[in-house]
N, C-alpha and C. Protein backbone atom coordinates (compact mmCIF):
# COMPACT_ATOMS: atom_id res chain seq x y z
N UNK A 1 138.28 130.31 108.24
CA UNK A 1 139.08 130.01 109.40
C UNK A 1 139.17 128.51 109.56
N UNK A 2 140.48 128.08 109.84
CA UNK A 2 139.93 126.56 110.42
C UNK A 2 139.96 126.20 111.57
N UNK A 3 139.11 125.21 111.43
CA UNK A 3 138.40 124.88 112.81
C UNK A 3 138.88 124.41 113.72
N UNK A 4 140.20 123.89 113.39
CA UNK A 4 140.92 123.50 114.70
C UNK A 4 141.63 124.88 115.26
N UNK A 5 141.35 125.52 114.60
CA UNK A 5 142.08 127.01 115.49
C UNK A 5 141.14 127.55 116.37
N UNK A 6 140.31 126.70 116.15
CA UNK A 6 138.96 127.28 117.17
C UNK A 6 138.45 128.92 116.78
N UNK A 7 137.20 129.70 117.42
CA UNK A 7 137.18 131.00 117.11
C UNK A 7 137.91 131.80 117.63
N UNK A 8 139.00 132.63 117.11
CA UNK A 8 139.43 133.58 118.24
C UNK A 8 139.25 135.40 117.40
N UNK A 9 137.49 135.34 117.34
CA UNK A 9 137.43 136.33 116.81
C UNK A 9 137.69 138.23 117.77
N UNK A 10 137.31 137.20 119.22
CA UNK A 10 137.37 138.20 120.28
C UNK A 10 138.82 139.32 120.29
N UNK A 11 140.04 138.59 120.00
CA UNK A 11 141.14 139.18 119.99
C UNK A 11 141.23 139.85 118.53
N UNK A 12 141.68 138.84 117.69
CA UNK A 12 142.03 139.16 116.34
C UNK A 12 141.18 139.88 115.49
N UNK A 13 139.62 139.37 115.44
CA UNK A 13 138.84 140.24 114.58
C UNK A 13 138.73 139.62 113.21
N UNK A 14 137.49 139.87 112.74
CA UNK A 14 137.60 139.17 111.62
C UNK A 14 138.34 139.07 110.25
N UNK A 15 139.13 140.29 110.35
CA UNK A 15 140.15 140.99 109.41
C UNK A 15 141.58 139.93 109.34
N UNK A 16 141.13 139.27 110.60
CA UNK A 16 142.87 138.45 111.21
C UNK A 16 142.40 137.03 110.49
N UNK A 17 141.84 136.72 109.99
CA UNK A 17 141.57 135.37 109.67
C UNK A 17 142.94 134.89 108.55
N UNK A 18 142.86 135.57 107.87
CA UNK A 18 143.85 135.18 106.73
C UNK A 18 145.71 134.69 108.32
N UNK A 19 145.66 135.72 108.75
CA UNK A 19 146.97 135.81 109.47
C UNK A 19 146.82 134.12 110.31
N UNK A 20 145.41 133.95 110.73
CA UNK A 20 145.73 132.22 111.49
C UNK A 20 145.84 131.17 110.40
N UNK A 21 145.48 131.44 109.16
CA UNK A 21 145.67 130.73 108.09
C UNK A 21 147.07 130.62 107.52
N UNK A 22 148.21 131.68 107.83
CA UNK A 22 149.35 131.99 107.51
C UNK A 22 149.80 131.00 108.74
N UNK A 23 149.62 131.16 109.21
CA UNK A 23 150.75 130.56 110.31
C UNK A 23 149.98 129.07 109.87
N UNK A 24 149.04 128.41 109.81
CA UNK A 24 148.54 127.02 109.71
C UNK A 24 149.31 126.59 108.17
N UNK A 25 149.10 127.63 107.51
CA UNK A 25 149.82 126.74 106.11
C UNK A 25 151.50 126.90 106.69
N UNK A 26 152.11 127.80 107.27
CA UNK A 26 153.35 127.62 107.28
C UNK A 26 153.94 126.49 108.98
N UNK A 27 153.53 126.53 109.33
CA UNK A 27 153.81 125.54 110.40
C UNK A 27 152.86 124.23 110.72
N UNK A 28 151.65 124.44 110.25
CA UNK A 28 151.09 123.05 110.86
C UNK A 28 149.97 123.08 111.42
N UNK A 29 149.03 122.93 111.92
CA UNK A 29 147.86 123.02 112.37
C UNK A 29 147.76 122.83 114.12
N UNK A 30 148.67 121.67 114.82
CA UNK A 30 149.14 121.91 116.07
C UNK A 30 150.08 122.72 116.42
N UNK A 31 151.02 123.17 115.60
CA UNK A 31 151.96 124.26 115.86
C UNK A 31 151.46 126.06 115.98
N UNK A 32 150.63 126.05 114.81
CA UNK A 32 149.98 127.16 114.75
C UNK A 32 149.07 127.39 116.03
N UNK A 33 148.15 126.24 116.33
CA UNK A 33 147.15 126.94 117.38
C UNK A 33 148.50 126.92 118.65
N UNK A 34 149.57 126.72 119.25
CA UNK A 34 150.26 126.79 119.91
C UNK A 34 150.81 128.22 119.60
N UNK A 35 151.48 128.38 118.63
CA UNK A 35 151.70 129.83 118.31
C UNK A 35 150.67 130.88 118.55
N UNK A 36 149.80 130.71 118.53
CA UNK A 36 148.35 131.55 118.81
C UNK A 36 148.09 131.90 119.68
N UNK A 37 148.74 131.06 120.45
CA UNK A 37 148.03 131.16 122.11
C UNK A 37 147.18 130.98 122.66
N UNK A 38 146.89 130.76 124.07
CA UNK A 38 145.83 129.76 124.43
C UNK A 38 144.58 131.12 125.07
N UNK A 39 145.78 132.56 125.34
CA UNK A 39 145.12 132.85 125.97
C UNK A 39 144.84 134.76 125.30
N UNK A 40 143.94 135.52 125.29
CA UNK A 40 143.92 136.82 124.77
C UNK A 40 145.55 137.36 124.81
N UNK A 41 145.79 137.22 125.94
CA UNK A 41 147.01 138.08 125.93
C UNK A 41 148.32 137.34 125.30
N UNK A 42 148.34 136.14 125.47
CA UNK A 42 149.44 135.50 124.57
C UNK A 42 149.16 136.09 122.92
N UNK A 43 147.72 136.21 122.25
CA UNK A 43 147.17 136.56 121.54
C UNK A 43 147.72 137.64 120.93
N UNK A 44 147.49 138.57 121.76
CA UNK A 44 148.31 140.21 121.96
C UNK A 44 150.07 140.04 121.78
N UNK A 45 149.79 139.37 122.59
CA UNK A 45 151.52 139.46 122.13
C UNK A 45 152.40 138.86 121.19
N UNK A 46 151.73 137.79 120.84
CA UNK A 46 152.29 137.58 119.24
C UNK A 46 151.75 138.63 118.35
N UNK A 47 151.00 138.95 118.29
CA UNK A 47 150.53 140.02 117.15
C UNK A 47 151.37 141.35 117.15
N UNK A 48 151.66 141.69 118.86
CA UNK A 48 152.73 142.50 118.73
C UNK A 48 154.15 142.54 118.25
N UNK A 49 153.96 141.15 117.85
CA UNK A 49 155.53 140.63 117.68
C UNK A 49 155.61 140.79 116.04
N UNK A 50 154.28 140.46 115.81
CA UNK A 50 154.52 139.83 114.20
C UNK A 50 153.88 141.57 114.21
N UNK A 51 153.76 142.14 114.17
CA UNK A 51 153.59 143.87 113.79
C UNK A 51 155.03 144.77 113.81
N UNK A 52 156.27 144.18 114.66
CA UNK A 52 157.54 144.76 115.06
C UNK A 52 158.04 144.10 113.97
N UNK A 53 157.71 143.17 113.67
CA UNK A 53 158.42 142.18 112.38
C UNK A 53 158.80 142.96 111.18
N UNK A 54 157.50 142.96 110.86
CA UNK A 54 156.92 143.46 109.91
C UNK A 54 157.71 145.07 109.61
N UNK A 55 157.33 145.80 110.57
CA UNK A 55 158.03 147.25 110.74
C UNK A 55 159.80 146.92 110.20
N UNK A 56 160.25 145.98 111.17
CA UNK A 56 161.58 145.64 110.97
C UNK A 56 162.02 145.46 109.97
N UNK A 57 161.24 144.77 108.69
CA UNK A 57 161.39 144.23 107.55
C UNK A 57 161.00 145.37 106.52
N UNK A 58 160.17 146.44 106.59
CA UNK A 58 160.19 147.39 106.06
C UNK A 58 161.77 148.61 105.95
N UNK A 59 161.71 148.34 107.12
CA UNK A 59 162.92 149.55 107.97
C UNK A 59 164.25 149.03 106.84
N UNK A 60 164.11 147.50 107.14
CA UNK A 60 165.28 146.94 106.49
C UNK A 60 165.53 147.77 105.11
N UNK A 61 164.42 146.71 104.61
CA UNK A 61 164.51 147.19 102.80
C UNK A 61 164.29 148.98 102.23
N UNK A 62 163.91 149.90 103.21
CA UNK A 62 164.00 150.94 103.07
C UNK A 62 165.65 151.97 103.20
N UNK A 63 166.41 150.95 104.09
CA UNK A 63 167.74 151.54 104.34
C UNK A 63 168.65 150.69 103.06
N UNK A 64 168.09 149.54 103.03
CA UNK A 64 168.96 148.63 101.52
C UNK A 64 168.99 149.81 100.18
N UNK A 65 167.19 150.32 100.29
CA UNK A 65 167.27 150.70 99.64
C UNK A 65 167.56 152.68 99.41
N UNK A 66 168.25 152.84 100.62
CA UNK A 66 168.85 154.29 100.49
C UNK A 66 170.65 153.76 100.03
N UNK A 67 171.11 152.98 100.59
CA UNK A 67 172.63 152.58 100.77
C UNK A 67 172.34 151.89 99.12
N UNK A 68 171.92 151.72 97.84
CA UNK A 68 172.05 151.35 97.09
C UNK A 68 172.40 153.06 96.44
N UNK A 69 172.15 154.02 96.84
CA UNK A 69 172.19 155.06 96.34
C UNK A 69 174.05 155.56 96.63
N UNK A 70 173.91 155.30 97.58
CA UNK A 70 175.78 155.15 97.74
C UNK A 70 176.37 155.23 97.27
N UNK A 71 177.16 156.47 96.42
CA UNK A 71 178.55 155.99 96.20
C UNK A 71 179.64 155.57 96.41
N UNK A 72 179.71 155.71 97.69
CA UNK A 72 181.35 155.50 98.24
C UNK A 72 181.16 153.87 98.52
N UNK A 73 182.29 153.37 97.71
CA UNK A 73 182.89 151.78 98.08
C UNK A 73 183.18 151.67 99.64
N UNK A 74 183.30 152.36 99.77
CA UNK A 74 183.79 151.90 101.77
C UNK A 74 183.24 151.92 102.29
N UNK A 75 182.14 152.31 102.03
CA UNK A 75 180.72 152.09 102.83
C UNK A 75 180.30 151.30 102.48
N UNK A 76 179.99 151.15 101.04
CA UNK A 76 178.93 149.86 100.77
C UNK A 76 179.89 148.68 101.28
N UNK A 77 181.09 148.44 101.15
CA UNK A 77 181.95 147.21 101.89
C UNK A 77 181.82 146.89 102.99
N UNK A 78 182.01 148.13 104.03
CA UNK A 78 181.33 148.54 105.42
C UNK A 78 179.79 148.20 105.81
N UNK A 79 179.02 147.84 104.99
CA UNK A 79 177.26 147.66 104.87
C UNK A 79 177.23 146.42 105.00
N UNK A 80 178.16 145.91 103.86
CA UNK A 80 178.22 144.70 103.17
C UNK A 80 178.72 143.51 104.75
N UNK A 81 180.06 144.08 104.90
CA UNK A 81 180.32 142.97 105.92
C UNK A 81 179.27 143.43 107.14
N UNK A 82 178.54 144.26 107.69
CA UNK A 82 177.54 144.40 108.64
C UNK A 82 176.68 143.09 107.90
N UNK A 83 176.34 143.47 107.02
CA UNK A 83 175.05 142.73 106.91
C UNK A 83 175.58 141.00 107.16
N UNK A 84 176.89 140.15 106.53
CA UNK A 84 177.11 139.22 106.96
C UNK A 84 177.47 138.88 108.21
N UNK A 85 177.73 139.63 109.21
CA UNK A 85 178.01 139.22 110.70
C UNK A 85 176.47 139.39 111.08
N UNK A 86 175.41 140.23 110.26
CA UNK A 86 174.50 140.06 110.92
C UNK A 86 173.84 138.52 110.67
N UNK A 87 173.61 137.94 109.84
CA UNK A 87 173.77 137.16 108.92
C UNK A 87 174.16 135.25 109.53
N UNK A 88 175.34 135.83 109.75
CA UNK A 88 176.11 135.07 110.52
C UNK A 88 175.41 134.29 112.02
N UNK A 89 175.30 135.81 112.84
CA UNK A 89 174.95 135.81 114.42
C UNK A 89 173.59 134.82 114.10
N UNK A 90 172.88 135.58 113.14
CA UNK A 90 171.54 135.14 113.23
C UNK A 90 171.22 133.47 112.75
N UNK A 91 172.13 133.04 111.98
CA UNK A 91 172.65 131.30 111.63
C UNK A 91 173.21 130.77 113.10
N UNK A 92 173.97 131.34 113.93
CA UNK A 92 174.18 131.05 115.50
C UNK A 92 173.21 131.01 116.55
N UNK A 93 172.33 131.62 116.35
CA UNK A 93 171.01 131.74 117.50
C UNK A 93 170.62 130.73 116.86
N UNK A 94 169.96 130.43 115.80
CA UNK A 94 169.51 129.68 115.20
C UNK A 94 169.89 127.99 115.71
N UNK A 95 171.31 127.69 115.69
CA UNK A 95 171.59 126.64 115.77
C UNK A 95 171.99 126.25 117.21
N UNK A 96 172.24 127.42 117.95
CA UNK A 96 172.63 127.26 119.45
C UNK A 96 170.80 127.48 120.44
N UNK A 97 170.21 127.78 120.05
CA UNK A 97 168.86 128.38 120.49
C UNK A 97 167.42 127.95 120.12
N UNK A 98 167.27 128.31 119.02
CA UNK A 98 166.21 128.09 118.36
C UNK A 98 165.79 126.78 118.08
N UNK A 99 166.39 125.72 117.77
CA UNK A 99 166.48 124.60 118.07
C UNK A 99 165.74 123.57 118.76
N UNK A 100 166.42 124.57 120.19
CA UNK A 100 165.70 123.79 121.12
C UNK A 100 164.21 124.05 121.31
N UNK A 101 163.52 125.18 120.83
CA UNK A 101 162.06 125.36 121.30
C UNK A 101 161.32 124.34 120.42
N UNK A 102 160.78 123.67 121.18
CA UNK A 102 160.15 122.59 120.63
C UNK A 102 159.20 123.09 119.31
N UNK A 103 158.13 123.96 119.43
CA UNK A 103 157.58 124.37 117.96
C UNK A 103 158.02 124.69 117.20
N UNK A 104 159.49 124.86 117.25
CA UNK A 104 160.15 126.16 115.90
C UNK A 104 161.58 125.17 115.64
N UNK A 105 161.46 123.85 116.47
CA UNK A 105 162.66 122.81 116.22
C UNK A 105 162.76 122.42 114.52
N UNK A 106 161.49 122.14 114.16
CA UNK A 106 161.57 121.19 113.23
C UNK A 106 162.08 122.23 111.64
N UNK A 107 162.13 123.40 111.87
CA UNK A 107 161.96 124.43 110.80
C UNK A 107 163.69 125.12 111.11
N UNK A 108 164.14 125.04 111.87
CA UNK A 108 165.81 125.61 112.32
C UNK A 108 166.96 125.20 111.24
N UNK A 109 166.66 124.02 110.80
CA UNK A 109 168.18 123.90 109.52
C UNK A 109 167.87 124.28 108.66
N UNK A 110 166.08 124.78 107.95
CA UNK A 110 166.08 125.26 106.75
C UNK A 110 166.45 126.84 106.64
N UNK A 111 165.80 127.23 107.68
CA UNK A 111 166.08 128.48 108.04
C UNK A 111 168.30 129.05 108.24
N UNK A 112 168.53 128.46 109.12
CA UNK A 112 170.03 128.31 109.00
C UNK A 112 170.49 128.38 108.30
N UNK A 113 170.74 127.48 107.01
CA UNK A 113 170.63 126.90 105.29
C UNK A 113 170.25 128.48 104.86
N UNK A 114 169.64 129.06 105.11
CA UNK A 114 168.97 130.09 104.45
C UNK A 114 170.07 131.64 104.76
N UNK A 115 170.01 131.42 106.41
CA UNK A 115 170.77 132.65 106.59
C UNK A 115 172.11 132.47 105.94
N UNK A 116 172.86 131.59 106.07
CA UNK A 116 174.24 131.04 105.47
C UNK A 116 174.39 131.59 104.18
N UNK A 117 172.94 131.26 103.27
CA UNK A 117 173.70 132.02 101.74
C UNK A 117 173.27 133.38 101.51
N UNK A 118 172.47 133.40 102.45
CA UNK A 118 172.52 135.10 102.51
C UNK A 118 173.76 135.73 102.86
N UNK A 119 174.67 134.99 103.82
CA UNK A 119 175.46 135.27 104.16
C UNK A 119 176.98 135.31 103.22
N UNK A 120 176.75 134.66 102.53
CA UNK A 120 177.53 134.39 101.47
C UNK A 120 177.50 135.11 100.08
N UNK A 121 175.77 135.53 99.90
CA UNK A 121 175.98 136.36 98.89
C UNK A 121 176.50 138.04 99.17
N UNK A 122 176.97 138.45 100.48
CA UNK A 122 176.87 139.32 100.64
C UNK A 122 178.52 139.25 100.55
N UNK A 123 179.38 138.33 100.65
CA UNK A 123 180.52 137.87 100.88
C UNK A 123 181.22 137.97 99.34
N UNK A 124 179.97 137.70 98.14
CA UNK A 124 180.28 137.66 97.00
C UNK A 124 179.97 138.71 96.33
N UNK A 125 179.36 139.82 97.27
CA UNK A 125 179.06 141.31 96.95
C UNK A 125 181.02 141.81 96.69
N UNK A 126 180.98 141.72 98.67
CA UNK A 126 182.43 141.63 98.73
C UNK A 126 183.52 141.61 98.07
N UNK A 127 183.60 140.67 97.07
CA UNK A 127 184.84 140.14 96.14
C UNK A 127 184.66 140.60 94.97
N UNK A 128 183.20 140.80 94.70
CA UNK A 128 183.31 141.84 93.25
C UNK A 128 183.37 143.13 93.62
N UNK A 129 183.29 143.95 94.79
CA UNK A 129 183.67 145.26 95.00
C UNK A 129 185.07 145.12 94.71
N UNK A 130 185.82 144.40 95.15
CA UNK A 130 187.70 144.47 95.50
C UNK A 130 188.25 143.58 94.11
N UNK A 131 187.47 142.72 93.34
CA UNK A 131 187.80 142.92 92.35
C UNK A 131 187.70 143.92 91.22
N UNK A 132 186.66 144.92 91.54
CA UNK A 132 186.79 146.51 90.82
C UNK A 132 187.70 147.45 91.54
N UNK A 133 188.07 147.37 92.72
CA UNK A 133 188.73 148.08 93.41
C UNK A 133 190.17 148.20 92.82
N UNK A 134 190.34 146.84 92.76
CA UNK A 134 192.01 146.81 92.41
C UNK A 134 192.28 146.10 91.17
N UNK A 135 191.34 146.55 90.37
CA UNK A 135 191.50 146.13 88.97
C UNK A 135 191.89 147.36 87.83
């Protein structure tokens, strides 16, 4: 654990150590114990957050990976542009929102940068469907 995260074995448990180490290598060592929270229940509730995450990110790649089974082009086109407006929105919070929270400021254009060519490869899914379409 490190020590500027102080102990917070009371909440997390000793199993959670790696997870305050995740957030310290990916944000910073004052950012992280801020993310952490000062208090049990802030505690709780990031953990609840980063557990919905997690679920979310499963859920995801489990439906990617039923809709790869797909045959029908109009759906997967139909998937395809979902997934870039989702894509999209989420490059907009990002730059209208996220921004501004002072801990999560400094990390917003890489992230942005990021959703954008996600957004784009899904755009280039796009153009090779309709170039098989009407070829």
């Amino acid at each position: 654990m490190h020590p500027a995260l102080g102990d917070s074995n009371d909440v997390w448990g000793t199993d959670d150590v790696l997870h305050e180490e995740v957030y310290t290598f990916g944000h910073g060592v004052q950012t992280a114990t801020k993310l952490l929270g000062s208090t049990p229940h802030d505690q709780l509730l990031i953990k609840t957050s980063d557990s919905f995450s997690g679920l979310l990110l499963v859920a995801i790649g489990f439906l990617l990976f039923m809709v790869s089974f797909v045959r029908d082009r109009d759906f997967q086109a139909f998937f395809a542009k979902g997934c870039t407006l989702l894509h999209l929105f989420m490059a907009m919070w990002r730059i209208y929102f996220e921004r501004k929270v002072e801990d999560l400021a400094w990390d917003w254009l890489r992230q942005t940068v990021g959703d954008l060519l996600l957004a784009l490869s899904w755009v280039f899914f796009l153009v090779y469907s309709w170039r098989e379409k009407y070829d």
